[in-house]
PDB file of N, CA and C in Angstrom:
ATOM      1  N   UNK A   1     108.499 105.658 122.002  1.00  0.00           N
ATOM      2  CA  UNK A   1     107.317 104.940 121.582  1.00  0.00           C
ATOM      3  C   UNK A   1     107.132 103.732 122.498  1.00  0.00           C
ATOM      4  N   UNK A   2     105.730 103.207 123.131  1.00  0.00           N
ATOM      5  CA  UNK A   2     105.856 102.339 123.464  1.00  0.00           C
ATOM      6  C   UNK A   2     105.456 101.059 123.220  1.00  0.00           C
ATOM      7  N   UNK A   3     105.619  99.773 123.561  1.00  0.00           N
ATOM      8  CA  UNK A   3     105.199  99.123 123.303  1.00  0.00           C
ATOM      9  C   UNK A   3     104.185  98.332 122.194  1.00  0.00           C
ATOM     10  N   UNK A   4     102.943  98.716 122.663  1.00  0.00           N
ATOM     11  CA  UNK A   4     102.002  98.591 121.879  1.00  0.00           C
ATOM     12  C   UNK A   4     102.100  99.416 120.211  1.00  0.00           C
ATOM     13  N   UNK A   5     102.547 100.797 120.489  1.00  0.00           N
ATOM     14  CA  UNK A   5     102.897 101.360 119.074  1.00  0.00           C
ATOM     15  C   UNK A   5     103.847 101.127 118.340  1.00  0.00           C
ATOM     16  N   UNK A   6     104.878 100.146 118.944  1.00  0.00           N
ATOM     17  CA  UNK A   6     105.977  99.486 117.951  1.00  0.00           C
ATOM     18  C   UNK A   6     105.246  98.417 117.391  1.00  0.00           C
ATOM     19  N   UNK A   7     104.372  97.755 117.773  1.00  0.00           N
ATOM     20  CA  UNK A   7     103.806  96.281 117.595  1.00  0.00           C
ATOM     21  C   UNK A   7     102.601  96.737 116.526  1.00  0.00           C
ATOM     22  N   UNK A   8     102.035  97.791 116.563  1.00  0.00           N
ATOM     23  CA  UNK A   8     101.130  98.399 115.367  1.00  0.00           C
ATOM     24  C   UNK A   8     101.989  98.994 114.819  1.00  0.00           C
ATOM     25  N   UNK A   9     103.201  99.464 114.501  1.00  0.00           N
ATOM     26  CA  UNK A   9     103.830 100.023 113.470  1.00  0.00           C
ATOM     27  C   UNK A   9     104.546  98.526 112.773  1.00  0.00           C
ATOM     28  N   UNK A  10     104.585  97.891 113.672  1.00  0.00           N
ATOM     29  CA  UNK A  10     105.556  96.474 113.481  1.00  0.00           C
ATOM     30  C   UNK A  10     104.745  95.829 112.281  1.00  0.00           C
ATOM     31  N   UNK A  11     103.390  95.511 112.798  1.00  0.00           N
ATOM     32  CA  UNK A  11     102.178  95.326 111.880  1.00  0.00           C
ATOM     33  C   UNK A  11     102.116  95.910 110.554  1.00  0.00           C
ATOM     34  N   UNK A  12     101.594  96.966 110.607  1.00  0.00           N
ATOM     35  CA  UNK A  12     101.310  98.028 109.368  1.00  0.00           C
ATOM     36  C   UNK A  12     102.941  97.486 108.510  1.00  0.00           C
ATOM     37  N   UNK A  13     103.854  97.666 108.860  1.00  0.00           N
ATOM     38  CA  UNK A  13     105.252  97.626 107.760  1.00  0.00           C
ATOM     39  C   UNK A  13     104.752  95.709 107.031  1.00  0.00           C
ATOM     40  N   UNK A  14     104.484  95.004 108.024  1.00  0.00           N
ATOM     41  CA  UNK A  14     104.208  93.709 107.600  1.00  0.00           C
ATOM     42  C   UNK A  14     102.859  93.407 106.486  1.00  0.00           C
ATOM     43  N   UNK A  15     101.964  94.283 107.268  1.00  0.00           N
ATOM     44  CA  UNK A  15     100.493  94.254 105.855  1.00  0.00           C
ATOM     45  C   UNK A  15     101.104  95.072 105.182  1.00  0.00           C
ATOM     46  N   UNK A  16     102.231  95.961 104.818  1.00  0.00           N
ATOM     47  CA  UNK A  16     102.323  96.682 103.593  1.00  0.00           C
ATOM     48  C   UNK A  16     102.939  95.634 102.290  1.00  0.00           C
ATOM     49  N   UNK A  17     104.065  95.268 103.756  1.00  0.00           N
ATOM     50  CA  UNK A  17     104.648  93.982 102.374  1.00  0.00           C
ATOM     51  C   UNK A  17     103.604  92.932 101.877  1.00  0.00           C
ATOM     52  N   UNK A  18     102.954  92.477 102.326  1.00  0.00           N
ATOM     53  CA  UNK A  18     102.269  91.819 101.717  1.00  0.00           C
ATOM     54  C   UNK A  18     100.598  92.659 100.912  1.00  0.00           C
ATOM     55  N   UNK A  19     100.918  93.490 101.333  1.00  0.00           N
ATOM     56  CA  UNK A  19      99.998  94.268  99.752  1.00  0.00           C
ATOM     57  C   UNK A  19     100.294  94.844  99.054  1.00  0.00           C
ATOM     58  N   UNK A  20     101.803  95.108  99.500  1.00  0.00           N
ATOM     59  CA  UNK A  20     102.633  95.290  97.903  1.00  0.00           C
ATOM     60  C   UNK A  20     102.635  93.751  97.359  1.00  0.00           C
ATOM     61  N   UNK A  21     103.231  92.903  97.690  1.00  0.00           N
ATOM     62  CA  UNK A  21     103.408  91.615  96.900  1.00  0.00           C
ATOM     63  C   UNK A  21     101.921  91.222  96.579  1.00  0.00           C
ATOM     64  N   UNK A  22     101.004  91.732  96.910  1.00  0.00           N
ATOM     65  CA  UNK A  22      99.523  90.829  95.828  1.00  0.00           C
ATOM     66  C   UNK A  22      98.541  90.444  96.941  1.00  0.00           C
ATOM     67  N   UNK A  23      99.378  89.814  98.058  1.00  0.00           N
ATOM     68  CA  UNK A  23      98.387  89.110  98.979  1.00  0.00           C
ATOM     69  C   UNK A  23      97.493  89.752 100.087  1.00  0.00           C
ATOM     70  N   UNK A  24      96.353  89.909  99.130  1.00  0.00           N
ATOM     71  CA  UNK A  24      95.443  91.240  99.784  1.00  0.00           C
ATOM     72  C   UNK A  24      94.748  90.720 100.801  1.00  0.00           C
ATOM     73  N   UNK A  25      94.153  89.512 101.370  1.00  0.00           N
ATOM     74  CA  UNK A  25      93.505  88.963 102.186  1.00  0.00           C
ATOM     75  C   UNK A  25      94.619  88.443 103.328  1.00  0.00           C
ATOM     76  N   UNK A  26      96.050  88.237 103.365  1.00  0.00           N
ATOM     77  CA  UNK A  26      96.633  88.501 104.264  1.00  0.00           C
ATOM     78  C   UNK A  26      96.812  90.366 104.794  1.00  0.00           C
ATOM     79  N   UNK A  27      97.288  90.352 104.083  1.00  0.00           N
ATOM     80  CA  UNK A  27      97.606  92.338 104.709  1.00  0.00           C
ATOM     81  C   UNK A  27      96.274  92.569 105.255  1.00  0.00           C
ATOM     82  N   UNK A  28      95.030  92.152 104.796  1.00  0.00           N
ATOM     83  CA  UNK A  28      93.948  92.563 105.372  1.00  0.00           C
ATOM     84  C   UNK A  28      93.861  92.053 106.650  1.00  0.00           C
ATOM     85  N   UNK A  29      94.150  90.738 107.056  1.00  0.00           N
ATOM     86  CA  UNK A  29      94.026  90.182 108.435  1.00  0.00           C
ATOM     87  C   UNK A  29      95.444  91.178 109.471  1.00  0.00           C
ATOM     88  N   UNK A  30      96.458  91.474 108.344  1.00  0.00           N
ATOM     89  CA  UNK A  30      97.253  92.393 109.105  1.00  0.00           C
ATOM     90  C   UNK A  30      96.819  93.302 110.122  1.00  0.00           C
ATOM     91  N   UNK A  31      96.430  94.413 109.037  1.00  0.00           N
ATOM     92  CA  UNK A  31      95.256  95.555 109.474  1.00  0.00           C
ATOM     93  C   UNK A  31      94.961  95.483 110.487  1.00  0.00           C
ATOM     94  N   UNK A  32      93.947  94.390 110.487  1.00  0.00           N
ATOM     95  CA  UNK A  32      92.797  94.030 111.193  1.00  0.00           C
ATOM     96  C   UNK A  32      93.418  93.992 112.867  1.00  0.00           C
ATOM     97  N   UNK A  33      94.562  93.054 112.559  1.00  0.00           N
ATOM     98  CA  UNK A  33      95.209  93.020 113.713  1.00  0.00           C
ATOM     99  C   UNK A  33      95.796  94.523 114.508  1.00  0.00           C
ATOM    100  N   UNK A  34      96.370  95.202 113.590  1.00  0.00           N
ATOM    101  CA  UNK A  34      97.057  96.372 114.365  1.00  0.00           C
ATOM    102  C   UNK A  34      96.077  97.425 114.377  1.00  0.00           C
ATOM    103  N   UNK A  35      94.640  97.438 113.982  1.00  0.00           N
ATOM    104  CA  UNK A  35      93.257  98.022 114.645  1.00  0.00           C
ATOM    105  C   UNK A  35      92.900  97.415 115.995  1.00  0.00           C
ATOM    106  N   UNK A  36      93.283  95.804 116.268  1.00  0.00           N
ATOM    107  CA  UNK A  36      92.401  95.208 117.031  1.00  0.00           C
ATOM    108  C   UNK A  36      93.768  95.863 118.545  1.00  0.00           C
ATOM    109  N   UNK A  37      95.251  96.123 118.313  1.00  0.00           N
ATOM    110  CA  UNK A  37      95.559  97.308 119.344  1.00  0.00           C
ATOM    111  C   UNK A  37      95.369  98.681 119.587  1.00  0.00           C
ATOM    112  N   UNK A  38      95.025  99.245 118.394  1.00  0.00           N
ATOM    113  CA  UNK A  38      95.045 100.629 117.717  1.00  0.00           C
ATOM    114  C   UNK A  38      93.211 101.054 117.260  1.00  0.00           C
ATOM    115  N   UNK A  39      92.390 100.780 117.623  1.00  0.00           N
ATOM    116  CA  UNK A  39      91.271 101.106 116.731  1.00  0.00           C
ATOM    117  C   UNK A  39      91.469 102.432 116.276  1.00  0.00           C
ATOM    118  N   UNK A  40      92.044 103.427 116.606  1.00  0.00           N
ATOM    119  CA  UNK A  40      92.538 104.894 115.863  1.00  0.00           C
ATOM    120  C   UNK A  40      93.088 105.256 115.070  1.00  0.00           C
ATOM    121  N   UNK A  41      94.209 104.375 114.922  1.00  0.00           N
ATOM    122  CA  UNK A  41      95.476 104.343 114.235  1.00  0.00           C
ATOM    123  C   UNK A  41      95.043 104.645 112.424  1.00  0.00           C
ATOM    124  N   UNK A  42      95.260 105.735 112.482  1.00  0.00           N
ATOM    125  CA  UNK A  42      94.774 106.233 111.042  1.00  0.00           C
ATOM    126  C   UNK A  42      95.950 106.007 109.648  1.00  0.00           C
ATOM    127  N   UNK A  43      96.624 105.171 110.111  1.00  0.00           N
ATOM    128  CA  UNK A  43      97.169 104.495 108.737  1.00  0.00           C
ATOM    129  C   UNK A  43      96.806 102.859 108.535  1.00  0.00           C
ATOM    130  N   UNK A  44      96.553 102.335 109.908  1.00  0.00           N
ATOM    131  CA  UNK A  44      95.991 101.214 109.596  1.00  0.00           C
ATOM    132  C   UNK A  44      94.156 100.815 109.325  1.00  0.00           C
ATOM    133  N   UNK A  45      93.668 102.240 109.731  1.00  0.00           N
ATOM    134  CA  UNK A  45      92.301 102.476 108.885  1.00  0.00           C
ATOM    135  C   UNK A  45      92.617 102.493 108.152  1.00  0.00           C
ATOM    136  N   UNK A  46      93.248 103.227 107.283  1.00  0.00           N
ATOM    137  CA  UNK A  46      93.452 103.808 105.950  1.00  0.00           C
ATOM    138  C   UNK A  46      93.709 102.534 105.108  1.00  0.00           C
ATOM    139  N   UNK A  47      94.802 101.994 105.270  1.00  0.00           N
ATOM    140  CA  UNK A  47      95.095 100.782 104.522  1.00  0.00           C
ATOM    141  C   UNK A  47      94.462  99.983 104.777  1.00  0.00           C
ATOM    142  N   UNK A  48      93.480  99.687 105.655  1.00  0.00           N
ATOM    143  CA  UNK A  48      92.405  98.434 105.836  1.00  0.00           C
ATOM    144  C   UNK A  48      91.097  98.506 104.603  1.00  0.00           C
ATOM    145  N   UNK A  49      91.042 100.270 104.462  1.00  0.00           N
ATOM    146  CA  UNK A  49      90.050 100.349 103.642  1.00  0.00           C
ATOM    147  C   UNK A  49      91.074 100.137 101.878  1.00  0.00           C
ATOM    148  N   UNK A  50      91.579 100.238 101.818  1.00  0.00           N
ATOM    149  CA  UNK A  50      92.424 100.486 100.389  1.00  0.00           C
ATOM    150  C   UNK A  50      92.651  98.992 100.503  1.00  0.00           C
ATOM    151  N   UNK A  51      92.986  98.375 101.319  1.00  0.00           N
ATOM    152  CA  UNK A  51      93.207  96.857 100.798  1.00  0.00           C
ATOM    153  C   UNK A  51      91.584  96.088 100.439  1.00  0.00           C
ATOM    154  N   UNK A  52      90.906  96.221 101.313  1.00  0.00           N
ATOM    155  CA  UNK A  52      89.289  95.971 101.384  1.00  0.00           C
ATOM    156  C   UNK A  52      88.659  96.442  99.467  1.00  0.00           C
ATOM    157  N   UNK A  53      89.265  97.272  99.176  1.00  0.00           N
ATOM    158  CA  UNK A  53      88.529  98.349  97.825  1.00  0.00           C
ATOM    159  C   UNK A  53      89.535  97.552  96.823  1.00  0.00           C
ATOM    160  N   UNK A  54      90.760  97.280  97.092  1.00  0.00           N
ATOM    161  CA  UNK A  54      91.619  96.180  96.097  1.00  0.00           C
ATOM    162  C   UNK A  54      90.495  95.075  95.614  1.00  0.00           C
ATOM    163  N   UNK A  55      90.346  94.119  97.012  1.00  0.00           N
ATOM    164  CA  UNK A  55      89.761  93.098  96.852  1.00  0.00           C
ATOM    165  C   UNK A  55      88.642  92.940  96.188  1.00  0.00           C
ATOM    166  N   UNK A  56      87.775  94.056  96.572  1.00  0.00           N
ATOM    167  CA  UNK A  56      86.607  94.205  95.153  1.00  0.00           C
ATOM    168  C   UNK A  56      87.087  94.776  93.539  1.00  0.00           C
ATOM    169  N   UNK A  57      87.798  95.612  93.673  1.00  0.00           N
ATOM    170  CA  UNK A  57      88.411  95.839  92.295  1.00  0.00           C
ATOM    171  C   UNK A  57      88.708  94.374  91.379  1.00  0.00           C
ATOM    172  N   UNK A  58      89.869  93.713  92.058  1.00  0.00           N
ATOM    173  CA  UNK A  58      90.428  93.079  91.860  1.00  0.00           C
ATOM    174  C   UNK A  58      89.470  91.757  91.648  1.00  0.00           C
ATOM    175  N   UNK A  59      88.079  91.566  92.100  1.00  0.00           N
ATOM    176  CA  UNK A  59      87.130  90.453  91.786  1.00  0.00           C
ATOM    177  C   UNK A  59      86.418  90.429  90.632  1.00  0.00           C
ATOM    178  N   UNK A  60      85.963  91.835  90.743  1.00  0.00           N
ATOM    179  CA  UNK A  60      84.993  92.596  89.719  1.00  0.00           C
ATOM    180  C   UNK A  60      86.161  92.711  88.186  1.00  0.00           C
ATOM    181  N   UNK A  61      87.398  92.876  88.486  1.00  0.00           N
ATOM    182  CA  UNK A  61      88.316  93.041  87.158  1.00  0.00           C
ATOM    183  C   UNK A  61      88.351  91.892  86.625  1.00  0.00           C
ATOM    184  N   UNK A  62      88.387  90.795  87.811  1.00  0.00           N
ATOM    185  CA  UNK A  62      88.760  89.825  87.484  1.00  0.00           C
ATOM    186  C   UNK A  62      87.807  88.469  86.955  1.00  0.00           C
ATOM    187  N   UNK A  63      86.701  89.129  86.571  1.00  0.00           N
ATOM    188  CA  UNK A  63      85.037  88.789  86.476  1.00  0.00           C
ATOM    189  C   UNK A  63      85.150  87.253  86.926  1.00  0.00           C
ATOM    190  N   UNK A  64      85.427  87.457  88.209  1.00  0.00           N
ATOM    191  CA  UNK A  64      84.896  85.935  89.430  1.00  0.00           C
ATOM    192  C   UNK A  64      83.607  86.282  89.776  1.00  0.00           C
ATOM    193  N   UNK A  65      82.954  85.439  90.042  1.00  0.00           N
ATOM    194  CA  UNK A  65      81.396  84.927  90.210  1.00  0.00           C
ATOM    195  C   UNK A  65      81.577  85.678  91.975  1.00  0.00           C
ATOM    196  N   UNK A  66      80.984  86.415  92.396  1.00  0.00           N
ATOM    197  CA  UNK A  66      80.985  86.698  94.063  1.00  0.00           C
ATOM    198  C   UNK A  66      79.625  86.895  93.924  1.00  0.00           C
ATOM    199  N   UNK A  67      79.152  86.302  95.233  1.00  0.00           N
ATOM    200  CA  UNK A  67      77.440  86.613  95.851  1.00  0.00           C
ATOM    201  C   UNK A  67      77.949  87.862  95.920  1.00  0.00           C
ATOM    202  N   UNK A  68      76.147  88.423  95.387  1.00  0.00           N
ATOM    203  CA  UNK A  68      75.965  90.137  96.291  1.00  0.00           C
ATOM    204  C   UNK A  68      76.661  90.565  97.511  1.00  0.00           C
ATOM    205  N   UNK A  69      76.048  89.212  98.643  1.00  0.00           N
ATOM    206  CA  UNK A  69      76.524  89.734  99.891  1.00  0.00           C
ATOM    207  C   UNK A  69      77.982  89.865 100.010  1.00  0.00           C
ATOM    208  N   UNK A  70      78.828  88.932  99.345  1.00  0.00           N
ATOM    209  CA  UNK A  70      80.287  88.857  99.757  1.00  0.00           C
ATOM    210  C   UNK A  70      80.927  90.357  99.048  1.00  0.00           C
ATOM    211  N   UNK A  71      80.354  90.949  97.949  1.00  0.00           N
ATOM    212  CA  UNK A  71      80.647  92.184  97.664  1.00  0.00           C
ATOM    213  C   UNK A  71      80.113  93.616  98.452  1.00  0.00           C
ATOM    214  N   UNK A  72      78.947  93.039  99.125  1.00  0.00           N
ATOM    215  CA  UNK A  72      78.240  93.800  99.859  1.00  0.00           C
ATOM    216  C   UNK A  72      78.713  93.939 101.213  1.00  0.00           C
ATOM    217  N   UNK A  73      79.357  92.831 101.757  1.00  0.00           N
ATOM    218  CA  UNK A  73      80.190  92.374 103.055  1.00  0.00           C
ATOM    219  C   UNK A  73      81.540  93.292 102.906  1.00  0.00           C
ATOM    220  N   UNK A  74      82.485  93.508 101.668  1.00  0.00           N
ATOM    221  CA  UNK A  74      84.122  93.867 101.615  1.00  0.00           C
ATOM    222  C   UNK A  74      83.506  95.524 101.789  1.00  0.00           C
ATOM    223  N   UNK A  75      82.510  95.862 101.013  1.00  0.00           N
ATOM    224  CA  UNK A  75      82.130  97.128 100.532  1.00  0.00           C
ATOM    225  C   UNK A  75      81.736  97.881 102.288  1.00  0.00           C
ATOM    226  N   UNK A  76      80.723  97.137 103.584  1.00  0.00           N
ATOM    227  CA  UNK A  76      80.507  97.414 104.236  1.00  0.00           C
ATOM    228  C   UNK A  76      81.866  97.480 105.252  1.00  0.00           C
ATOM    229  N   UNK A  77      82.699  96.709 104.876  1.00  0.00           N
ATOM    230  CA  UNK A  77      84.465  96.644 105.527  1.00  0.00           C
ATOM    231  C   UNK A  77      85.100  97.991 105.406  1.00  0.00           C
ATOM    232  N   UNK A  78      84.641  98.516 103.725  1.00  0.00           N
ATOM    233  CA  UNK A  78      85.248  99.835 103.751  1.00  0.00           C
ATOM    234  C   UNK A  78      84.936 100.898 104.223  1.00  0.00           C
ATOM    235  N   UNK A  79      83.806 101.441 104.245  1.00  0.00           N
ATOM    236  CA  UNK A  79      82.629 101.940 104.948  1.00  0.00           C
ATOM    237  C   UNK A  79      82.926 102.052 106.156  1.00  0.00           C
ATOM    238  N   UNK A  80      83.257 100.762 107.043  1.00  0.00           N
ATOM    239  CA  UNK A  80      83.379 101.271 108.607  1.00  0.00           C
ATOM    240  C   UNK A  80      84.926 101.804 108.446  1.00  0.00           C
ATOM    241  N   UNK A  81      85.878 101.203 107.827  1.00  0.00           N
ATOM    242  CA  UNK A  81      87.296 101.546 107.706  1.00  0.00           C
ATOM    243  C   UNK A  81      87.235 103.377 107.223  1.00  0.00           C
ATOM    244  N   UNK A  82      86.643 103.630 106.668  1.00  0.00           N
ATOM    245  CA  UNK A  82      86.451 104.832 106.062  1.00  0.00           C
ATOM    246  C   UNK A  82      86.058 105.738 107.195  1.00  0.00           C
ATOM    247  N   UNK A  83      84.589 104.895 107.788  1.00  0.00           N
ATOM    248  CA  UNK A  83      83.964 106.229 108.831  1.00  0.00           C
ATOM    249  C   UNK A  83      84.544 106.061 109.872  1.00  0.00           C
ATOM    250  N   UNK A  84      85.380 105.640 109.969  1.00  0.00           N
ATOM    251  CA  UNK A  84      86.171 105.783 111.597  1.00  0.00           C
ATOM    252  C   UNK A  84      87.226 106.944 111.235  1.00  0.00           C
ATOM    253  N   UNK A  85      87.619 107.170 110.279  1.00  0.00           N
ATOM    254  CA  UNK A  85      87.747 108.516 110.243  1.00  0.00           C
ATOM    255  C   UNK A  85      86.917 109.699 109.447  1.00  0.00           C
ATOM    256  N   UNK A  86      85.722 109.909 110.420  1.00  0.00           N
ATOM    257  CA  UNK A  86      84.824 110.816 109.824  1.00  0.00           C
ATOM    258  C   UNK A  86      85.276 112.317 109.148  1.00  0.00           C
ATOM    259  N   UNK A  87      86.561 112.876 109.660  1.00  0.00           N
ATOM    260  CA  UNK A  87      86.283 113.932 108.885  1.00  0.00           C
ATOM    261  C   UNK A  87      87.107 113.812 107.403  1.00  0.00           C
ATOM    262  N   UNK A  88      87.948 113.179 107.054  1.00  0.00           N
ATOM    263  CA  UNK A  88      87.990 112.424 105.809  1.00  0.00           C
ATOM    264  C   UNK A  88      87.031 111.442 104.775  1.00  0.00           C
ATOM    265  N   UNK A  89      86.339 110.938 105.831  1.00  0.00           N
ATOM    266  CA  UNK A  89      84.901 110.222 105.148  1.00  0.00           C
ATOM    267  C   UNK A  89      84.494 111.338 104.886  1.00  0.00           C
ATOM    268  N   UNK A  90      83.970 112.782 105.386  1.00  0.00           N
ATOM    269  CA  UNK A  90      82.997 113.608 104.873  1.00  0.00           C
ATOM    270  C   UNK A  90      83.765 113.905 103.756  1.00  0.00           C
ATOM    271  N   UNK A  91      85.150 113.953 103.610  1.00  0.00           N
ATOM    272  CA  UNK A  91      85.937 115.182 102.464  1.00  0.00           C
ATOM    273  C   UNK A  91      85.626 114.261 101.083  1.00  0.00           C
ATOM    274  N   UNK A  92      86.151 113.006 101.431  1.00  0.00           N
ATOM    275  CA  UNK A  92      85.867 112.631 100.224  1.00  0.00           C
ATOM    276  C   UNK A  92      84.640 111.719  99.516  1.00  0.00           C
ATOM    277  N   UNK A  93      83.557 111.628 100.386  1.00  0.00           N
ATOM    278  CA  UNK A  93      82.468 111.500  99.494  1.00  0.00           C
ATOM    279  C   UNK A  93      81.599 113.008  99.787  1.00  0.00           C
ATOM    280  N   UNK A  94      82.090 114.050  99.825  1.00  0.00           N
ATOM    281  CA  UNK A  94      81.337 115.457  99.592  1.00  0.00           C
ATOM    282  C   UNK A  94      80.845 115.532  98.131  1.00  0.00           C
TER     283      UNK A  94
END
């Protein structure tokens, strides 16, 4: 493996711990990071969108006051996290 794919796997193990422990807006900047080496990397799509879909769960459960847009903003986060892998985006909103 080289380089760069130890440092996005290095990543991903680091946003996991911290979205197991709660802190969903760190693991999300995780993500973000081991996309910003990896834009392919289909576990750190994956978990970018599942942490992104927490954060609205977790607002909406948690009946906090959020503007439209800021729900409309996490929701459009998942969306691209989702369609970057299109043939899983098609499977599961078929």
């Amino acid at each position: 493996m080289g380089k760069k794919q130890n440092r996005v796997r290095d990543l991903i193990t680091r946003g996991l711990e911290q979205h197991q422990a709660g802190h969903l807006h760190e693991a999300k900047l995780i993500y973000e990071q081991a996309l910003a080496l990896d834009a392919q990397h289909p576990d750190a799509q994956h978990l970018l969108g599942v942490v992104t879909l927490h954060e609205v769960i977790r607002a909406i459960a948690g009946g906090q006051r959020h503007s439209a847009s800021a729900v409309s903003t996490n929701l459009f986060a998942f969306d691209e996290a989702a369609g970057a892998n299109r043939p899983a985006y098609v499977f599961w909103n078929a």
